[in-house]
Protein backbone atom coordinates (compact mmCIF):
# COMPACT_ATOMS: atom_id res chain seq x y z
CA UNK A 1 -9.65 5.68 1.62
CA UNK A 2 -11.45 5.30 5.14
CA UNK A 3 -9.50 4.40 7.87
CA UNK A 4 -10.15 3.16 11.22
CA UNK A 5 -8.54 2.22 14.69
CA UNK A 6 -9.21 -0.95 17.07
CA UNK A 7 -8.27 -1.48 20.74
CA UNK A 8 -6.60 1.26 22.84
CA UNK A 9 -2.90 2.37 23.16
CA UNK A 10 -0.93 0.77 25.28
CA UNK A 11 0.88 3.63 27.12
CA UNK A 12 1.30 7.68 25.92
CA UNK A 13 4.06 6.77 23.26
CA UNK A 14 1.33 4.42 21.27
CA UNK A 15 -1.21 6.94 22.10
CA UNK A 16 1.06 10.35 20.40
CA UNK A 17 2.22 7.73 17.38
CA UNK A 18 -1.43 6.93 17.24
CA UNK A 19 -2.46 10.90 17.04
CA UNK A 20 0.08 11.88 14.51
CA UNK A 21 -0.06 8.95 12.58
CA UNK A 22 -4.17 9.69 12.02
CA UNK A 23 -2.92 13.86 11.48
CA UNK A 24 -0.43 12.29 8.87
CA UNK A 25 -3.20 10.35 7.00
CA UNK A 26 -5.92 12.77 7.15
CA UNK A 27 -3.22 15.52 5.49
CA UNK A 28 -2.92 12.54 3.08
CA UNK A 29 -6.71 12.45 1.89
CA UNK A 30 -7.76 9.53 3.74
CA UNK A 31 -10.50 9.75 5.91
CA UNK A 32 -10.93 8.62 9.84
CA UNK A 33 -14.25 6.12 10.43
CA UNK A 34 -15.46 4.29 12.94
CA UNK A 35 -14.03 0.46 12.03
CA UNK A 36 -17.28 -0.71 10.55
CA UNK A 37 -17.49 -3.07 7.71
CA UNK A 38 -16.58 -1.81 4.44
CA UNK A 39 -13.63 0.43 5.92
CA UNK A 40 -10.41 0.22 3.96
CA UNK A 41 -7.56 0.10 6.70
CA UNK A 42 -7.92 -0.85 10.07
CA UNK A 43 -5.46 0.41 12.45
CA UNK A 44 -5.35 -2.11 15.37
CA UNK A 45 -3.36 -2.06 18.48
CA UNK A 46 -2.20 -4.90 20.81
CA UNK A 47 -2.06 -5.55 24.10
CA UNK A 48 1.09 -7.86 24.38
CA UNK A 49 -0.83 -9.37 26.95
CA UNK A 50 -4.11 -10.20 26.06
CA UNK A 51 -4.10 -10.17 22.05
CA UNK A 52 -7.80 -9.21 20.57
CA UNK A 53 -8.08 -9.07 16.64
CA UNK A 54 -10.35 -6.92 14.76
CA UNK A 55 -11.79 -9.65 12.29
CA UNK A 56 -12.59 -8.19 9.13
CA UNK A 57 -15.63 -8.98 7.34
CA UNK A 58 -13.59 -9.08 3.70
CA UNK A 59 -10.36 -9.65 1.86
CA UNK A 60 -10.10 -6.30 1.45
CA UNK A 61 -9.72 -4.78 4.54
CA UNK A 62 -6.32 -4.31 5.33
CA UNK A 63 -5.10 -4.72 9.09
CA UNK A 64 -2.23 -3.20 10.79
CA UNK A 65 -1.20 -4.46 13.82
CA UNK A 66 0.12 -2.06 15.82
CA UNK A 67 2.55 -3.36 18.73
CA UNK A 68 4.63 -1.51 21.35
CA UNK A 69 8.28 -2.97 22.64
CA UNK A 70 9.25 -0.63 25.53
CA UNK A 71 12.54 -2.59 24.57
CA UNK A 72 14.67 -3.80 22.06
CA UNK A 73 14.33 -7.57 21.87
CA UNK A 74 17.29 -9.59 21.05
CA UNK A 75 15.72 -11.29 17.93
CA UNK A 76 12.94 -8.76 16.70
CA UNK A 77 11.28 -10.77 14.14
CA UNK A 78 11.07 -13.88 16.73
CA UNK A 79 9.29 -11.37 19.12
CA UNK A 80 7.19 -9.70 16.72
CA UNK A 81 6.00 -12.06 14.52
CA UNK A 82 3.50 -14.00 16.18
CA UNK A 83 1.83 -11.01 17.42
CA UNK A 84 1.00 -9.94 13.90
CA UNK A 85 -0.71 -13.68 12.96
CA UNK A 86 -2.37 -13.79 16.39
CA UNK A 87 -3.83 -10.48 15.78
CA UNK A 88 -4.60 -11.82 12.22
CA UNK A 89 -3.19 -8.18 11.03
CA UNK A 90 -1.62 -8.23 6.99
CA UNK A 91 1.34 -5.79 8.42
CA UNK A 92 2.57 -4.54 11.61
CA UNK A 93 4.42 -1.53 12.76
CA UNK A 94 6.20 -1.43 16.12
CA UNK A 95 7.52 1.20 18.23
CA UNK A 96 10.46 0.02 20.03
CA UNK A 97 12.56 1.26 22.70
CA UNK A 98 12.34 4.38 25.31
CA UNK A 99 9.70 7.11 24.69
CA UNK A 100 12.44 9.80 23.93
CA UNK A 101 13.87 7.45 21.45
CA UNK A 102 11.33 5.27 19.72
CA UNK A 103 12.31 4.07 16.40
CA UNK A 104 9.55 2.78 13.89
CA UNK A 105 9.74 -0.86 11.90
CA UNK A 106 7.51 -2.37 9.97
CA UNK A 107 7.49 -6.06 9.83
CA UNK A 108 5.56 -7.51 6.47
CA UNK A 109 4.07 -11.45 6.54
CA UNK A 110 6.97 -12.61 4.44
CA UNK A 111 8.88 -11.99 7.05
CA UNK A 112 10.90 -8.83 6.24
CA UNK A 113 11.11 -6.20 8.24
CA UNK A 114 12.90 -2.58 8.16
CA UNK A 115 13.45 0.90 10.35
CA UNK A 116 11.79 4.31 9.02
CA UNK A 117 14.83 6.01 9.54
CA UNK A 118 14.07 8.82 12.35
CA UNK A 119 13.49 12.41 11.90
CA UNK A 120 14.21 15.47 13.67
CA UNK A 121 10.20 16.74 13.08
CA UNK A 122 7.90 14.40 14.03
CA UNK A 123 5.23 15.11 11.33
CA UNK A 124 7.78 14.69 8.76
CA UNK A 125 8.98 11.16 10.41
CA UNK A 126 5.01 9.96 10.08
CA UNK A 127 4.98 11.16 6.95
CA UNK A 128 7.32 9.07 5.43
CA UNK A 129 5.54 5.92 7.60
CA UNK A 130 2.19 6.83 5.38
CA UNK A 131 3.91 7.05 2.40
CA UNK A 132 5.31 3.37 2.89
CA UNK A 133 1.96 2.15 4.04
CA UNK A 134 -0.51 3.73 1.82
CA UNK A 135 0.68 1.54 -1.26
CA UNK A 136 0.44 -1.64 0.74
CA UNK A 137 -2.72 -0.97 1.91
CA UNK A 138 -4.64 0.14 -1.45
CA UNK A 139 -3.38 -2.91 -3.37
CA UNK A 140 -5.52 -5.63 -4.89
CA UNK A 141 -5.31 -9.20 -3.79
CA UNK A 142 -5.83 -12.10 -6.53
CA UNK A 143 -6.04 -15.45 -3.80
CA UNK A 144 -9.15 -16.89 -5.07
CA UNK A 145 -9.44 -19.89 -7.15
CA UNK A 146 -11.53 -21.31 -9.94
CA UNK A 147 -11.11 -24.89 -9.76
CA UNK A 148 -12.50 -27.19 -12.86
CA UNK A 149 -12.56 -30.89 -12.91
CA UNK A 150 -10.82 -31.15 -16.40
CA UNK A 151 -7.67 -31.96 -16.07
CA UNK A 152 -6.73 -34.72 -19.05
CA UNK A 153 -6.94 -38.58 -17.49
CA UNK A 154 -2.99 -38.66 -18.69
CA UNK A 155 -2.25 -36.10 -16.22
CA UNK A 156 -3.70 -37.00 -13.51
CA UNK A 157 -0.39 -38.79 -11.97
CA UNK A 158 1.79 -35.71 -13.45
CA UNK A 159 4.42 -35.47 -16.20
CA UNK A 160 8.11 -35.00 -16.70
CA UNK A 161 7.16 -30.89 -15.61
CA UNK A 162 5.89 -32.20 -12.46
CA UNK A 163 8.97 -34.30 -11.65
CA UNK A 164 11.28 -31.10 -12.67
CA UNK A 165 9.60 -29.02 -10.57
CA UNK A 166 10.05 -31.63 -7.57
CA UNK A 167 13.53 -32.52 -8.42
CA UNK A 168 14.28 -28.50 -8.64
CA UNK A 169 12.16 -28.27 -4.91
CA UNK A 170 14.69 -30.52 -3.50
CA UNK A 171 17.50 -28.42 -4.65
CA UNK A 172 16.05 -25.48 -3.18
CA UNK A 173 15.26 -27.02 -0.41
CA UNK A 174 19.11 -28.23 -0.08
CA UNK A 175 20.10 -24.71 -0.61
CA UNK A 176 18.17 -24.04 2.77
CA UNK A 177 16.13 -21.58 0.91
CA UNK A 178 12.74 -23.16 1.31
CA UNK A 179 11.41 -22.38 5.03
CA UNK A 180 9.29 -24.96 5.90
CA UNK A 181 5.57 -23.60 6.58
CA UNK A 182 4.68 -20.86 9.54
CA UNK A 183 1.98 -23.21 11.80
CA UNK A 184 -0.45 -20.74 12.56
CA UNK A 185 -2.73 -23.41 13.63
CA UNK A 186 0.37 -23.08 16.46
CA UNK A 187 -0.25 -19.67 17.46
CA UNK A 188 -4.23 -18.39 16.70
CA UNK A 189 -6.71 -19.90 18.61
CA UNK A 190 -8.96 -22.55 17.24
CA UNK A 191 -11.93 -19.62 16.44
CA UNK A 192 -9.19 -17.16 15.10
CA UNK A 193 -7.57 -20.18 12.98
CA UNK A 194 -11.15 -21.07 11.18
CA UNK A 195 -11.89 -17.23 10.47
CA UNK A 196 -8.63 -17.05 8.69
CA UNK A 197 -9.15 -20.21 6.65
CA UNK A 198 -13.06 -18.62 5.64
CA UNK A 199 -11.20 -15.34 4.70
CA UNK A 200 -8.13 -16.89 2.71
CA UNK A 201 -8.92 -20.65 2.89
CA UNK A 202 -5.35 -21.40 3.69
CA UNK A 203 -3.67 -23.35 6.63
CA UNK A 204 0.12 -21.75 6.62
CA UNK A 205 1.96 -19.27 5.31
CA UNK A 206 5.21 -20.65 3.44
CA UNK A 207 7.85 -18.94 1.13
CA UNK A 208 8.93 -19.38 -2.15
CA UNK A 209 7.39 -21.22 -4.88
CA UNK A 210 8.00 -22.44 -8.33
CA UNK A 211 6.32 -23.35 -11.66
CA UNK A 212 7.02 -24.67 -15.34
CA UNK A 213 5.47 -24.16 -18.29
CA UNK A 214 2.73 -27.00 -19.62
CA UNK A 215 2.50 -25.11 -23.09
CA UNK A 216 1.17 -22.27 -24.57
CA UNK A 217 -1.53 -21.29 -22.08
CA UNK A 218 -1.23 -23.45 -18.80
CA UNK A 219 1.58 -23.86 -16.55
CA UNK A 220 2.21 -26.17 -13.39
CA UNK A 221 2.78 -24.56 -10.07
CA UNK A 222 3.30 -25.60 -6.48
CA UNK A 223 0.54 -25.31 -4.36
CA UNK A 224 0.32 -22.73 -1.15
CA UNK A 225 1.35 -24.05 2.19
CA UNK A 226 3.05 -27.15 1.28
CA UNK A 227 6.62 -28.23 1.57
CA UNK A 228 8.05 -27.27 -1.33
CA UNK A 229 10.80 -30.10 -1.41
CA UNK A 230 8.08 -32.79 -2.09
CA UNK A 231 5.92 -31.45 -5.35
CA UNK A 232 4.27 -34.56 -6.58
CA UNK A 233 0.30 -35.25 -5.95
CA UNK A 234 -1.16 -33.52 -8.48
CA UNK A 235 -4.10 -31.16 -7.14
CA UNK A 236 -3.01 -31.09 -3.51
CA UNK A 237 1.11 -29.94 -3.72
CA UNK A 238 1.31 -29.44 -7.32
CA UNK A 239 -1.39 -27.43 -9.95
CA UNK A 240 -1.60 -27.04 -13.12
CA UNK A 241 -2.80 -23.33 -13.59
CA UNK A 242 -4.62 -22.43 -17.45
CA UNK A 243 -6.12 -18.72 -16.74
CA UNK A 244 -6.82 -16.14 -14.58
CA UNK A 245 -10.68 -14.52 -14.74
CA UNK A 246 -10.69 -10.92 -14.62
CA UNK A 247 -14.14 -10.68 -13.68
CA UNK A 248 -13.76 -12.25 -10.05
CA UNK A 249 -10.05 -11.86 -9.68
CA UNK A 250 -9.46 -15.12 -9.07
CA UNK A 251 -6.46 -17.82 -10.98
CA UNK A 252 -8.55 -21.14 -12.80
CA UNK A 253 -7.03 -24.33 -12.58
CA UNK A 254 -8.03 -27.66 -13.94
CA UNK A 255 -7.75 -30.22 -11.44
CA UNK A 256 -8.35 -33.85 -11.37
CA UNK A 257 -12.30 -35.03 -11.22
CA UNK A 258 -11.68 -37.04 -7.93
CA UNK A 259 -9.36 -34.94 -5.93
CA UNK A 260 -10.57 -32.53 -3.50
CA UNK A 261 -7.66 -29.70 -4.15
CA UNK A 262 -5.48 -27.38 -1.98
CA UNK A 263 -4.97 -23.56 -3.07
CA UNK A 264 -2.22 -22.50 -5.95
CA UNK A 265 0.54 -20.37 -4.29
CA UNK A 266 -0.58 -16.58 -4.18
CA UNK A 267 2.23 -15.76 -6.41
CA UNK A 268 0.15 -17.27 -9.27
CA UNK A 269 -1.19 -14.15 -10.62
CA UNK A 270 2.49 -13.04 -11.16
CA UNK A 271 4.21 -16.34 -13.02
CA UNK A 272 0.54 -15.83 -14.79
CA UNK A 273 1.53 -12.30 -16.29
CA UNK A 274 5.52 -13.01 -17.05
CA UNK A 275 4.07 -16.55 -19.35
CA UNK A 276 1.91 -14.60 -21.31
CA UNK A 277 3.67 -11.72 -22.28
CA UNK A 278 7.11 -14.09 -23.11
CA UNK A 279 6.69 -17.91 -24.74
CA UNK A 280 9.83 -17.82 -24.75
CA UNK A 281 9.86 -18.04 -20.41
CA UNK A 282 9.86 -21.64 -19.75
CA UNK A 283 10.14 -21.73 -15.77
CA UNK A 284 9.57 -19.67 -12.83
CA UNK A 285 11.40 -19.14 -9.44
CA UNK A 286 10.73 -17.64 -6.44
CA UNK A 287 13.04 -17.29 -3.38
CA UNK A 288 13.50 -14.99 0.06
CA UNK A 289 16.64 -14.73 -0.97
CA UNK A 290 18.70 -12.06 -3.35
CA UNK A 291 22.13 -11.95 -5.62
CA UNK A 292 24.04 -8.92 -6.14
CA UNK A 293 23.18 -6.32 -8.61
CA UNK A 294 19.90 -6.71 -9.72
CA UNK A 295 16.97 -4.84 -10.01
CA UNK A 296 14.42 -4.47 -7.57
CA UNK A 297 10.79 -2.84 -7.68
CA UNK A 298 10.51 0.16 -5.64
CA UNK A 299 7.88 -0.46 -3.22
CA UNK A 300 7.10 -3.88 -1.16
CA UNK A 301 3.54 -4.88 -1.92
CA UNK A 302 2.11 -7.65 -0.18
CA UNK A 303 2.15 -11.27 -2.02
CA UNK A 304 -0.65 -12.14 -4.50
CA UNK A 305 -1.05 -9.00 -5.44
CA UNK A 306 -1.89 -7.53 -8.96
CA UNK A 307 0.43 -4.30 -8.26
CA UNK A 308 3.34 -6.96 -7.05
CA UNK A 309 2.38 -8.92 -9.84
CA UNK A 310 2.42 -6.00 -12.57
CA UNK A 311 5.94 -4.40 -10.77
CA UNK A 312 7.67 -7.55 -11.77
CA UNK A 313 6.35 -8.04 -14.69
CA UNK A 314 7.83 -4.87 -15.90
CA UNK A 315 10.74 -5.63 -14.12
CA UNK A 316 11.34 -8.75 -16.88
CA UNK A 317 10.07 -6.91 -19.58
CA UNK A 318 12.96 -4.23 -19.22
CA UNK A 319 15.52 -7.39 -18.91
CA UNK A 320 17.95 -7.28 -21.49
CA UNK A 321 16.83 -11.01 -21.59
CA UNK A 322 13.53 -11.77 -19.78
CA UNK A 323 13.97 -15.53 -20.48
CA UNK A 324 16.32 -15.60 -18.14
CA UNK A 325 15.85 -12.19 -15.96
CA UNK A 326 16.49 -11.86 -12.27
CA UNK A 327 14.68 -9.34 -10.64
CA UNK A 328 14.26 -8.44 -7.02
CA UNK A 329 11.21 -7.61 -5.19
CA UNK A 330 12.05 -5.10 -2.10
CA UNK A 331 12.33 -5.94 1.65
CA UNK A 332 10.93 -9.95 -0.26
CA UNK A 333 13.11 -11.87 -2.61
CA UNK A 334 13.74 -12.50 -6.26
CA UNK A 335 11.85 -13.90 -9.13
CA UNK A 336 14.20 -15.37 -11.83
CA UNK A 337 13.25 -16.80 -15.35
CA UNK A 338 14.36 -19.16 -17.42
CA UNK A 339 14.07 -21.66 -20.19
CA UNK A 340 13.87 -24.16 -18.24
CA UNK A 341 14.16 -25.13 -14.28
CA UNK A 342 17.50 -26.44 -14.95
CA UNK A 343 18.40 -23.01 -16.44
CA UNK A 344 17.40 -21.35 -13.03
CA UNK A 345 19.46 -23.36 -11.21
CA UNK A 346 22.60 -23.41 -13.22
CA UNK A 347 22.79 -19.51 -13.64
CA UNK A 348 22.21 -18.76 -9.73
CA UNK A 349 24.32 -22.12 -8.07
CA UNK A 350 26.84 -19.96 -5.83
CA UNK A 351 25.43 -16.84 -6.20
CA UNK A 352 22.37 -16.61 -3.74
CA UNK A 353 22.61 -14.52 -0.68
CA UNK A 354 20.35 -16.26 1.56
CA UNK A 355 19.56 -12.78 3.22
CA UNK A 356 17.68 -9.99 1.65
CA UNK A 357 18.61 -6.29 2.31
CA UNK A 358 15.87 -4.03 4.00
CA UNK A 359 15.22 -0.58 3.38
């Protein structure tokens, strides 16, 4: 994979991380460029002053934002986050603290973040950083849609899926496990804002999401970047989902002939893989949220993904039951099964840690 770097250090700790961490990849096979289009990763630092994103030219150039704290803030992800969307970057990893003792996170768009526990040797401490980042960067995204005007007349208005799923939205969003959506139109800049919606044609970035089973081949699902507690126009918060096309990577929905519709949550391509494999699955749920004593996939790939996707899909398949599985994803959530939405919410009702455990 080529890699590449944007901006300039901010000081001489940024610009040593900056040295070993391109010694570190190199020793991995990956090769430095000059961030042209067509490069894999893109490396960019941030001046916490006077943010300037690399804009990539495709989906699949992966950006991390690189961001120095000379201190430790009191809320991290409050003083992190925005510097990641402003610099439109898909991870970030700050240095924080005094040069002598800089410590490492990484901070991931759904909002998790973690320490790479320090080493005594350097090279072995940015190491173990390229280790966690080369997965995340190499992954495939599925966000594109399909969308054809053939959704049946009697459908149009929904069905008695449609209502479950909103009825089972306002229980999650009771629980207090459905953040409402991040405003990025808040933070980017009007020109930054429009190159993300041309990239990813989205307007937010929201968390969790939920679908139910239509029949054999097509499932409804809850559309990206709404609220979550109100699933019920059909085509703009709720979609009904019937196949995925290999060919372009992208998830085909039918929609309604008259409606002009919003995006299916990027978690599509994963509820796509668990239907097929098991008939016997009759709802999906997603929270960033986690219950003792369940399994988790070993490495945190980015939403929308097909390696998320295929990780907890395998995840299920090893379930004693995967009708009704729980499985984690790392440093993200959970995605549990069941026969039904009421299923899902009877099984976890008292049991859902609302925070998930980084490592």
């Amino acid at each position: 994979m080529k890699f590449a770097f944007h901006g300039s250090p901010q000081d001489s700790c940024m610009a040593t991380f900056a040295q070993r961490l391109t010694t570190a990849m190199q020793a991995s096979g990956h090769e430095l460029s000059e961030p042209i289009p067509g490069v894999g990763l893109v490396f960019s630092h941030v001046d916490p002053e006077h943010v300037r994103p690399f804009r990539r030219h495709a989906q699949a150039t992966y950006i991390i934002t690189l961001l120095r704290l000379t201190e430790h803030p009191a809320d991290f992800l409050r003083a992190a986050y925005p510097f990641m969307i402003r610099s439109l970057g898909n991870l970030l990893i700050a240095v924080v603290g005094p040069e002598a003792e800089a410590q490492t996170y990484f901070l991931t768009l759904e909002r998790g973040y973690y320490r790479i526990a320090a080493q005594t040797d350097p090279a072995l401490h940015m190491q173990e950083v390229v280790r966690r980042l080369t997965p995340l960067a190499t992954s495939h995204l599925v966000i594109d849609n399909l969308f054809d005007p053939d959704l049946e007349p009697d459908l149009w208005q929904g069905d008695q899926a449609t209502a479950e799923l909103e009825r089972a939205g306002q229980v999650l969003d009771a629980w207090d496990l459905l953040p409402a959506p991040f405003p990025m139109q808040e933070i980017l800049s009007p020109e930054d804002f429009r190159h993300v919606q041309r990239l990813y044609q989205i307007g937010g970035l929201s968390y969790g999401n939920l679908s139910q089973r239509r029949d054999r081949h097509r499932y409804w699902m809850s559309a990206s970047g709404v609220n979550k507690a109100r699933l019920h126009d059909v085509g703009q918060e709720v979609l009904m989902v019937k196949d995925f096309d290999e060919g372009q990577k992208a998830m085909r929905l039918s929609v309604p002939p008259a409606v002009k519709p919003r995006r299916v949550s990027v978690d599509a391509i994963e509820h796509f893989m668990i239907y097929r494999e098991h008939p016997e699955v009759g709802a999906i749920i997603h929270v960033h949220a986690w219950m003792e004593g369940i399994p988790s996939t070993d490495v945190n790939y980015p939403c929308g993904t097909i390696e998320l996707a295929t990780s907890v899909a395998e995840l299920v398949r090893r379930a004693p039951e995967p009708s009704r599985a729980v499985v984690g994803l790392r440093n993200h959530g959970m995605t549990i099964t069941g026969r039904s939405l009421d299923d899902i919410m009877a099984r976890v009702d008292g049991k859902i840690l609302p925070q998930v455990p980084m490592s």
